[in-house]
Protein backbone atom coordinates (compact mmCIF):
# COMPACT_ATOMS: atom_id res chain seq x y z
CA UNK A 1 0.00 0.00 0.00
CA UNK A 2 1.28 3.40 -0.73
CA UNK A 3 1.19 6.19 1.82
CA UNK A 4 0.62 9.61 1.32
CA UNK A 5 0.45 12.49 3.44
CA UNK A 6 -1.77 15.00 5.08
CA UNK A 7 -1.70 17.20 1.99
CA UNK A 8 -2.69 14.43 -0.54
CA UNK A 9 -5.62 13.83 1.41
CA UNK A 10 -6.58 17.37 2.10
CA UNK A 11 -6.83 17.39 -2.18
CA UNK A 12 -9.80 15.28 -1.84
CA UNK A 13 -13.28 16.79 -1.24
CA UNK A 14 -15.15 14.29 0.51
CA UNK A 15 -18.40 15.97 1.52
CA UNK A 16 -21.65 14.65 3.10
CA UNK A 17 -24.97 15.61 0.61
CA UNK A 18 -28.99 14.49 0.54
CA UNK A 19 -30.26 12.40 -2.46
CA UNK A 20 -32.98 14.53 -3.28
CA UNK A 21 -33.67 12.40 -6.72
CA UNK A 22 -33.08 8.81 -7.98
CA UNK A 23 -33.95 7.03 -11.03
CA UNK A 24 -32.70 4.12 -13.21
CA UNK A 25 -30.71 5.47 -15.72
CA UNK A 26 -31.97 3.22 -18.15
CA UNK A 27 -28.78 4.44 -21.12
CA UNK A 28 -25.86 3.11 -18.88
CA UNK A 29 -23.70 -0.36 -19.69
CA UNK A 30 -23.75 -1.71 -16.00
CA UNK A 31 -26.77 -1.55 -13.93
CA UNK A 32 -27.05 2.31 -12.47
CA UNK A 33 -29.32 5.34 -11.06
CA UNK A 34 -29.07 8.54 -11.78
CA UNK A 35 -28.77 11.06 -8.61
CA UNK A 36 -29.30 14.86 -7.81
CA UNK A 37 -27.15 15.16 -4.67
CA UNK A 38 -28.09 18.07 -2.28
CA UNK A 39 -24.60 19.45 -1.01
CA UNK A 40 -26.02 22.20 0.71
CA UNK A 41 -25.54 26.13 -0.46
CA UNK A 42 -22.13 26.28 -0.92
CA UNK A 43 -21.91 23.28 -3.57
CA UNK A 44 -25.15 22.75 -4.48
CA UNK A 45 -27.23 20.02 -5.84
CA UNK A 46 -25.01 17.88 -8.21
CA UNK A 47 -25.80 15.03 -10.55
CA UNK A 48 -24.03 11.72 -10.36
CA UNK A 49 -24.32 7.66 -11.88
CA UNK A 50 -24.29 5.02 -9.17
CA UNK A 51 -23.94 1.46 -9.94
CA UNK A 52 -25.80 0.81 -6.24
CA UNK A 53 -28.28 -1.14 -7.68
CA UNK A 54 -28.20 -4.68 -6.30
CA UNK A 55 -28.57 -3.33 -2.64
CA UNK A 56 -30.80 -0.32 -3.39
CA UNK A 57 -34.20 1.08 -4.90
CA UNK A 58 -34.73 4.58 -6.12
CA UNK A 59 -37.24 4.99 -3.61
CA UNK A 60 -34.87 4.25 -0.77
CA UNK A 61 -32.22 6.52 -1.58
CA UNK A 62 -34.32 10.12 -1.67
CA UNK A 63 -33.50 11.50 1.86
CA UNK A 64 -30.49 9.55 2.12
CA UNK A 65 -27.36 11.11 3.54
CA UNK A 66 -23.97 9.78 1.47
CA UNK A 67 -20.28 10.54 0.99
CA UNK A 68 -18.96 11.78 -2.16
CA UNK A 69 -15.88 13.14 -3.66
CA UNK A 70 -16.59 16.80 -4.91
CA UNK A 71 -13.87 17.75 -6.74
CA UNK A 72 -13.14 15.38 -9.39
CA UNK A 73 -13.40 16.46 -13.13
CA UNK A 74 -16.80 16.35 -14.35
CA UNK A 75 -17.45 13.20 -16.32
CA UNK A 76 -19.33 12.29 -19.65
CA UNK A 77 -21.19 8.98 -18.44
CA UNK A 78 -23.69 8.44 -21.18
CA UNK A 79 -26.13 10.94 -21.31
CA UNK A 80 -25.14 11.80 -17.91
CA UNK A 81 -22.47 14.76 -16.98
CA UNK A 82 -21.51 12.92 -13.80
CA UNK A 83 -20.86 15.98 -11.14
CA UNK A 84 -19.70 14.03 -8.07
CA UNK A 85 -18.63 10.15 -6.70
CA UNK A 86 -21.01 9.03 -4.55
CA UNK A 87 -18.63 6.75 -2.62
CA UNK A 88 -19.24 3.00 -1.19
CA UNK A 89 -17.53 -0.45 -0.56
CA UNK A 90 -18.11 -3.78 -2.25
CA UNK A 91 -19.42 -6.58 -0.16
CA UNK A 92 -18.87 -9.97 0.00
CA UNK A 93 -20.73 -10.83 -3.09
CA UNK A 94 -19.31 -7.65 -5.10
CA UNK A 95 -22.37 -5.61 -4.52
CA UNK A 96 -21.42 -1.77 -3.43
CA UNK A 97 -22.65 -0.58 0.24
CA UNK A 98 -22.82 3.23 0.49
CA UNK A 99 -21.00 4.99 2.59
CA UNK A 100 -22.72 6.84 4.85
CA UNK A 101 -22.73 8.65 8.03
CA UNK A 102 -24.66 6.94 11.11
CA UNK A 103 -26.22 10.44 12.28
CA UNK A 104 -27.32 13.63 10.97
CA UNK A 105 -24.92 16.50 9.58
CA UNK A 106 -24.53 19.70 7.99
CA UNK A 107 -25.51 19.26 4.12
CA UNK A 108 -21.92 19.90 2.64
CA UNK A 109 -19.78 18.94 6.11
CA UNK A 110 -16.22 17.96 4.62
CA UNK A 111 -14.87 14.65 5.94
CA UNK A 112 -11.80 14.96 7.75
């Protein structure tokens, strides 16, 4: 594993936002939704593709507090100009968990 240091990590924007919209986004290759992530004033509401769906339903994610990087290029996903990356962890049977935090914060709180 390579280390960094305190300034790598300090380049990356992890920041908590709301789903506020989900829906299959029925163009992509791999199983995805599309989001509209709430990041508060500051940032914003920003669009991203999450291949979540094995362990999610649209209807479960609107009101949902996650963990995204912020401050990657925007990407062309499809249809989709990706805005943000909606972070999670594969499980046991390859399906991604979201990460999340396990009580209420500040729309836009950076992780540190």
């Amino acid at each position: 594993m390579q280390e960094i240091d305190w300034n790598d990590f300090m380049k990356v924007e992890l920041r908590v936002g709301r789903v506020v919209t989900a829906e299959v986004f029925k163009e992509a290759r791999k199983p995805a939704y599309k989001l509209q992530v709430d990041f508060g004033p500051e940032l914003g509401v920003r669009k991203s593709s999450a291949q979540i769906t094995a362990l999610y339903q649209p209807e479960d994610l609107v009101g949902r507090l996650v963990v995204a990087v912020v401050n990657f290029p925007k990407k062309q996903i499809g249809p989709l100009m990706s805005e943000c990356l909606v972070t999670g962890f594969h499980n046991a049977d390859g399906e991604v968990a979201l990460c999340v935090p396990d009580r209420e914060v500040p729309l836009g709180t950076r992780l540190l």
